[in-house]
Protein backbone atom coordinates (compact mmCIF):
# COMPACT_ATOMS: atom_id res chain seq x y z
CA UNK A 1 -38.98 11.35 -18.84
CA UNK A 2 -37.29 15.08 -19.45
CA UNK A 3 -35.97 16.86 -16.95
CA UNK A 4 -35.08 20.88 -16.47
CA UNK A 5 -32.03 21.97 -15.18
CA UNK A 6 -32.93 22.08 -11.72
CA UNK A 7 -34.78 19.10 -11.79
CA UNK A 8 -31.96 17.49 -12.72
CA UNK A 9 -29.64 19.51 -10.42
CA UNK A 10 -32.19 18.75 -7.49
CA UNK A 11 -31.90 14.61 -9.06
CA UNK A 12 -28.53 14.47 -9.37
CA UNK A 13 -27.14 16.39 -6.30
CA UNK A 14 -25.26 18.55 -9.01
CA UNK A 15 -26.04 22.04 -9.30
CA UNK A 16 -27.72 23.97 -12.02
CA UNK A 17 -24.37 26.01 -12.04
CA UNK A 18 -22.68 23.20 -13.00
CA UNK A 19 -24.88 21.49 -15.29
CA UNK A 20 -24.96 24.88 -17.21
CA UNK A 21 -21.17 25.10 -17.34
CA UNK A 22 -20.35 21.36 -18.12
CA UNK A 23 -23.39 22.68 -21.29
CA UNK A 24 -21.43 25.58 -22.27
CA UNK A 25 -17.79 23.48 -22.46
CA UNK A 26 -19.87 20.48 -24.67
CA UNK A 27 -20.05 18.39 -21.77
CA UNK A 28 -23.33 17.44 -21.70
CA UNK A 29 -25.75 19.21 -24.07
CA UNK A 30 -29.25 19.30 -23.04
CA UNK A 31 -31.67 16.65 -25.56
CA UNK A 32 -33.17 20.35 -26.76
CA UNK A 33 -34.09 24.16 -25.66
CA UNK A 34 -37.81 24.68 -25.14
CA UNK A 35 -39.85 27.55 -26.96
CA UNK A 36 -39.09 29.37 -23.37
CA UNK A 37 -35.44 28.94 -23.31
CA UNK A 38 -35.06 26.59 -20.46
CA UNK A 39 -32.84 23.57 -21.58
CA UNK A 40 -34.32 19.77 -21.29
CA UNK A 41 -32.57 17.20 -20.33
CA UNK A 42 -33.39 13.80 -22.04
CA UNK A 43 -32.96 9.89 -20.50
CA UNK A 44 -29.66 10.10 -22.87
CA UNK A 45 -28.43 13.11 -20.97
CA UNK A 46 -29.39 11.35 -17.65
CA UNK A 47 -26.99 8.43 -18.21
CA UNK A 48 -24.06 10.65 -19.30
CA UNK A 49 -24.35 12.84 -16.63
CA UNK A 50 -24.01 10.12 -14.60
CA UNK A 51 -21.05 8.79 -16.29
CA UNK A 52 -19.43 11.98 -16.24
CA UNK A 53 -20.00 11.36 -12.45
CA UNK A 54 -18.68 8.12 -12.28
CA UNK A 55 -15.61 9.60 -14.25
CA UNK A 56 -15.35 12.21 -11.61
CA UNK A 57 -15.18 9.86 -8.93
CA UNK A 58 -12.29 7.75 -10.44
CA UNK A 59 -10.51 11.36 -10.37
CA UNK A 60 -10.60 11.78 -13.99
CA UNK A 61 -10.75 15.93 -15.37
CA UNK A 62 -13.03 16.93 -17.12
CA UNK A 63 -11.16 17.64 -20.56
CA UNK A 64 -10.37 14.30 -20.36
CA UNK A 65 -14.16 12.60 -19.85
CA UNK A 66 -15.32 14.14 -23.00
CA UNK A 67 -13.14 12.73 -24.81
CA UNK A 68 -13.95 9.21 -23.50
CA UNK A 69 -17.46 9.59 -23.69
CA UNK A 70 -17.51 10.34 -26.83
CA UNK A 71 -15.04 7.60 -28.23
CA UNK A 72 -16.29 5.24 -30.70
CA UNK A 73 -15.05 2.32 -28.28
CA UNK A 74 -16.66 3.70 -25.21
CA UNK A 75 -18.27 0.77 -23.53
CA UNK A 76 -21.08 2.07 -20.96
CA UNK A 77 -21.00 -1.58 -19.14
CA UNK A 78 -17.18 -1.69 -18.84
CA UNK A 79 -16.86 1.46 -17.00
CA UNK A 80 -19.54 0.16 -14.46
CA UNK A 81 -17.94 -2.74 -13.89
CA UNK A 82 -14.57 -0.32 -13.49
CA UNK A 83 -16.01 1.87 -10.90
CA UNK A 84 -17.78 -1.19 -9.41
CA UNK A 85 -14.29 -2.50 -8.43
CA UNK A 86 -12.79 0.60 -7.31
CA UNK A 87 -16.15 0.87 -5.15
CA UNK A 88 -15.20 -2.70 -3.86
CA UNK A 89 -11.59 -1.77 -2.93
CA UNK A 90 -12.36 1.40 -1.23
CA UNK A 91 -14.82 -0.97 1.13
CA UNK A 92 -12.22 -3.28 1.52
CA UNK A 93 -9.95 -0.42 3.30
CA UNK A 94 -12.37 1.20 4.83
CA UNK A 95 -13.56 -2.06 6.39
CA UNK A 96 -9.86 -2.87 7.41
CA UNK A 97 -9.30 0.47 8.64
CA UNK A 98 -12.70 0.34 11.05
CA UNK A 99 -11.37 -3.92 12.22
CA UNK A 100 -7.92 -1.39 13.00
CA UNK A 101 -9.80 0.44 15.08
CA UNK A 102 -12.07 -1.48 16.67
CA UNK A 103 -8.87 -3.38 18.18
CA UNK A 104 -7.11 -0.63 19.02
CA UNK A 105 -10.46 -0.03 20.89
CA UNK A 106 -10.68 -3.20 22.30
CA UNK A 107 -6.77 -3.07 23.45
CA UNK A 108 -7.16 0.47 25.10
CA UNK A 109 -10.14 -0.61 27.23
CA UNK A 110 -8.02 -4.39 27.75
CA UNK A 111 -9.85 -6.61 26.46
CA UNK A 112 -6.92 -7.77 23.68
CA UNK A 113 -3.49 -7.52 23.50
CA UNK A 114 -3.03 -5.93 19.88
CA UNK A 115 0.53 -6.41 18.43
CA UNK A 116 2.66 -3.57 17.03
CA UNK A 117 2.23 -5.27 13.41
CA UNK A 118 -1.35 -5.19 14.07
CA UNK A 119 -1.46 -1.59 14.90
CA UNK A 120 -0.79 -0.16 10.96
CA UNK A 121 -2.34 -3.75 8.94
CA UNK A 122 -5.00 -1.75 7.42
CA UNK A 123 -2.82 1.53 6.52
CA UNK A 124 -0.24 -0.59 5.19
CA UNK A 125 -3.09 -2.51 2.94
CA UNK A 126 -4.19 1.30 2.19
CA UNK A 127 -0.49 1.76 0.94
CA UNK A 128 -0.35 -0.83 -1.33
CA UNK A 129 -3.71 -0.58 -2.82
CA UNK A 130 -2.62 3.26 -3.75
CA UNK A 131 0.58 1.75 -5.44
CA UNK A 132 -1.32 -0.93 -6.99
CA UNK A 133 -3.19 1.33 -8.72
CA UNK A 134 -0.59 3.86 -9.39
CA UNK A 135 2.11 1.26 -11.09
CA UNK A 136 0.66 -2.19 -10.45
CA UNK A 137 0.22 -2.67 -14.38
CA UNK A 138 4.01 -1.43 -15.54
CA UNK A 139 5.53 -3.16 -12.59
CA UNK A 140 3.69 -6.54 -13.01
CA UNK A 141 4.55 -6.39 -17.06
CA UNK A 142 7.98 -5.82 -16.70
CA UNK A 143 8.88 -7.96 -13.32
CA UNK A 144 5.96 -10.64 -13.43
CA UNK A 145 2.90 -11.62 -11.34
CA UNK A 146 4.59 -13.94 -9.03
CA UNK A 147 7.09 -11.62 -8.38
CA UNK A 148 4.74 -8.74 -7.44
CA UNK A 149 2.76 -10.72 -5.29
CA UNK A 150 5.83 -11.91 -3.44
CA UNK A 151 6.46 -8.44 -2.87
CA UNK A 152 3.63 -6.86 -1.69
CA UNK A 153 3.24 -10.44 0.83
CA UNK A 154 6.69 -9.22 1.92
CA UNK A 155 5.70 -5.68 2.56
CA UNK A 156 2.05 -6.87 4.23
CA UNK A 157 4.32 -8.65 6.92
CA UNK A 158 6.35 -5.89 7.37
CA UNK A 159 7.02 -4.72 11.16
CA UNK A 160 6.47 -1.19 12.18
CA UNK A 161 10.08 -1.24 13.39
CA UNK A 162 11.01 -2.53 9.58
CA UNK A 163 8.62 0.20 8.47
CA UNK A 164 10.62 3.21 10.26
CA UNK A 165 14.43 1.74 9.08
CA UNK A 166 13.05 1.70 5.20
CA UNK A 167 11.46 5.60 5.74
CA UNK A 168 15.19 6.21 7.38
CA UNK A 169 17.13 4.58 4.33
CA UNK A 170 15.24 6.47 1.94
CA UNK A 171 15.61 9.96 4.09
CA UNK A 172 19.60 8.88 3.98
CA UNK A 173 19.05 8.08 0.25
CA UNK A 174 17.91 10.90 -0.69
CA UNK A 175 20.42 13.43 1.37
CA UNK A 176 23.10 11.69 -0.58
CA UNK A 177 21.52 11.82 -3.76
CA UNK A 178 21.36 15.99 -2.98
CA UNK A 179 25.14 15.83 -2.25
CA UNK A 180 26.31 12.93 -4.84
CA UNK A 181 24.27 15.62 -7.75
CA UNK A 182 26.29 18.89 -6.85
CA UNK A 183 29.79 16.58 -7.99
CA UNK A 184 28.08 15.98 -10.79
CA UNK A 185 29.53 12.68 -10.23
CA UNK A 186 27.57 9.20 -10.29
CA UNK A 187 30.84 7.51 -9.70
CA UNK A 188 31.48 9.56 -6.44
CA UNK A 189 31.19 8.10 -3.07
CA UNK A 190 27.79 10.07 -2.23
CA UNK A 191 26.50 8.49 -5.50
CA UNK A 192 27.42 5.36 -4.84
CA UNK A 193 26.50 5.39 -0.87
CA UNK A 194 23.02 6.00 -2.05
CA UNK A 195 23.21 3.24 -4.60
CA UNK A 196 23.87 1.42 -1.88
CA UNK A 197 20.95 2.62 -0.12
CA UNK A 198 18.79 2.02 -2.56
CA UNK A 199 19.97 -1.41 -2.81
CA UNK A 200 19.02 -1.79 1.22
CA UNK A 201 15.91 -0.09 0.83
CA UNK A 202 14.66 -2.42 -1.71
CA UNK A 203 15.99 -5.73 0.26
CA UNK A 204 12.68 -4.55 2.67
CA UNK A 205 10.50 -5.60 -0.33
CA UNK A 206 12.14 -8.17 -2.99
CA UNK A 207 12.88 -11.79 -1.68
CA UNK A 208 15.68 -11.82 -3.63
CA UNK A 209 18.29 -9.13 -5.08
CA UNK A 210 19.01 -9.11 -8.69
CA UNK A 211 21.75 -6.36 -10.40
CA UNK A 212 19.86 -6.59 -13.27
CA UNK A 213 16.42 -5.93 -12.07
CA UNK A 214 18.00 -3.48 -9.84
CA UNK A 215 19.45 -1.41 -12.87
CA UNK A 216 15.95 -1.93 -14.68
CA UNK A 217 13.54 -0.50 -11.87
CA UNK A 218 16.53 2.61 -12.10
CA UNK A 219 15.44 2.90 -15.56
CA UNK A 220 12.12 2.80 -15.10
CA UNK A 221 12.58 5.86 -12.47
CA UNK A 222 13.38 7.94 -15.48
CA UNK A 223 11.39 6.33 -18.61
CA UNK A 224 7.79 6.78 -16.19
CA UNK A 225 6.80 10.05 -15.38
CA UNK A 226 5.36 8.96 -12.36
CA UNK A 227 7.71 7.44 -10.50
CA UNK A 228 10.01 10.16 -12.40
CA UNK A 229 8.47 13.05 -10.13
CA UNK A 230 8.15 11.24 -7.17
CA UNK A 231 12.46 11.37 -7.35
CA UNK A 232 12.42 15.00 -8.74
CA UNK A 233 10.03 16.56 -6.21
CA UNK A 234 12.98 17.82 -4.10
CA UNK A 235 15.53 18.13 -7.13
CA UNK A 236 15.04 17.94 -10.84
CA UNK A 237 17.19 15.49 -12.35
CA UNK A 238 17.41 12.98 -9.24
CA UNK A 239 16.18 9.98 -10.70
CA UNK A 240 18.74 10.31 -13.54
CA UNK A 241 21.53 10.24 -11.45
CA UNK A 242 20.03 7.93 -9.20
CA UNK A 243 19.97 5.63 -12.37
CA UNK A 244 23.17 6.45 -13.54
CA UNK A 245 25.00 5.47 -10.10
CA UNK A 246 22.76 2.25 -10.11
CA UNK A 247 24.33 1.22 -13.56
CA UNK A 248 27.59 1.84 -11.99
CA UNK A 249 27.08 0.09 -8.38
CA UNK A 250 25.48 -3.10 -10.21
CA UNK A 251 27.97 -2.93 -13.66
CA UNK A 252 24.79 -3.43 -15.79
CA UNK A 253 25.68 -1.30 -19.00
CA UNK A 254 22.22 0.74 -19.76
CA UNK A 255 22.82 0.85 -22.95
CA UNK A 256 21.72 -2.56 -23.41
């Protein structure tokens, strides 16, 4: 089966704008140009437009899905299963977030008596699915499965009274971080206050406290870009001195 551009646009529910442009970047060439000019779009073309799609929908740009498409070790049936999953856990909140309110429902009219902890169970699962998928790979390589999963039970069970005291830490955290940086000083007593902090903040989510994993997650504030702008977003070079007053609160040399 061939298809023109607007067939395909019309198909696809992309349109021929787009299908042109994505031809004139190497996107997606059409299978061939008929004797009129109109370009004709093959079942090859079909199946990486829809890829590109699928690629699209995992939030992927589109300099970037060339590349993979075109890769010798691009795997069609991989990347199905990959969006299959993400397609899973998107149901998975949304059905969590529609239980949420279907209680809070229920408890307005009086029907149930819905706990505070119930009240935020399916933005809190949101949460973590978002961080899962953000740094679920480095943090689970460098701190262990059991670990993570301790972690993320901890959070899960969290109160919305717990919730508000880690936001306040943090807010605290980071105002002393702001005043510790214009000493210069990670030695300082700002510095070290939101060491400290830090320290409280992340008694909300490990079981246990460690000086050495402490110092480590520090490090990894500044080695990951990631979690490297999340810390800069208000001041560049926060998670450095964030690290460096760590090392200095716990006594773990970083040179190590």
């Amino acid at each position: 089966m061939e298809y023109t551009v607007n067939q395909l646009a019309q198909m696809s529910g992309v349109s021929s704008r787009t299908l042109r442009y994505y031809h004139e970047i190497g996107l997606l060439n059409p299978k061939r140009i008929s004797s009129s000019g109109y370009r004709i779009y093959g079942a090859k073309e079909v199946d990486r437009l829809q890829h590109i799609l699928l690629y699209r929908e995992m939030g992927i740009g589109l300099d970037h899905i060339g590349s993979l498409l075109d890769a010798p070790s691009f795997d069609r049936l991989k990347v199905l299963k990959e969006h299959k999953n993400q397609l899973i856990e998107k149901r998975l909140n949304l059905e969590l977030l529609i239980e949420n309110v279907e209680k809070t429902i229920a408890s307005a009219e009086g029907k149930i008596i819905m706990s505070d902890n119930e009240k935020f169970e399916g933005f809190k699962k949101q949460m973590l699915d978002r961080n899962e998928k953000s740094y679920g790979s480095e943090i689970r390589e460098k701190y262990g499965e059991e670990v993570v999963d301790q972690s993320n039970l901890k959070f899960l069970k969290m109160t919305q009274a717990d919730y508000q005291k880690v936001q306040t830490i943090e807010k605290e955290m980071f105002e002393e971080l702001k005043e510790g940086i214009k000493s210069k000083d990670p030695k300082g007593e700002h510095a070290q206050k939101a060491a400290l902090l830090h320290k409280q903040w992340l008694s909300f989510y490990w079981d246990t406290y460690n000086e050495e994993a402490h110092a480590g997650l520090a490090q990894m504030y500044v080695d990951d870009e990631r979690f490297k702008a999340y810390y800069d977003k208000a001041q560049p070079g926060t998670a450095e001195f964030l690290r460096d007053a760590v090392l200095i609160f716990t006594g773990v040399d970083g040179s190590k």
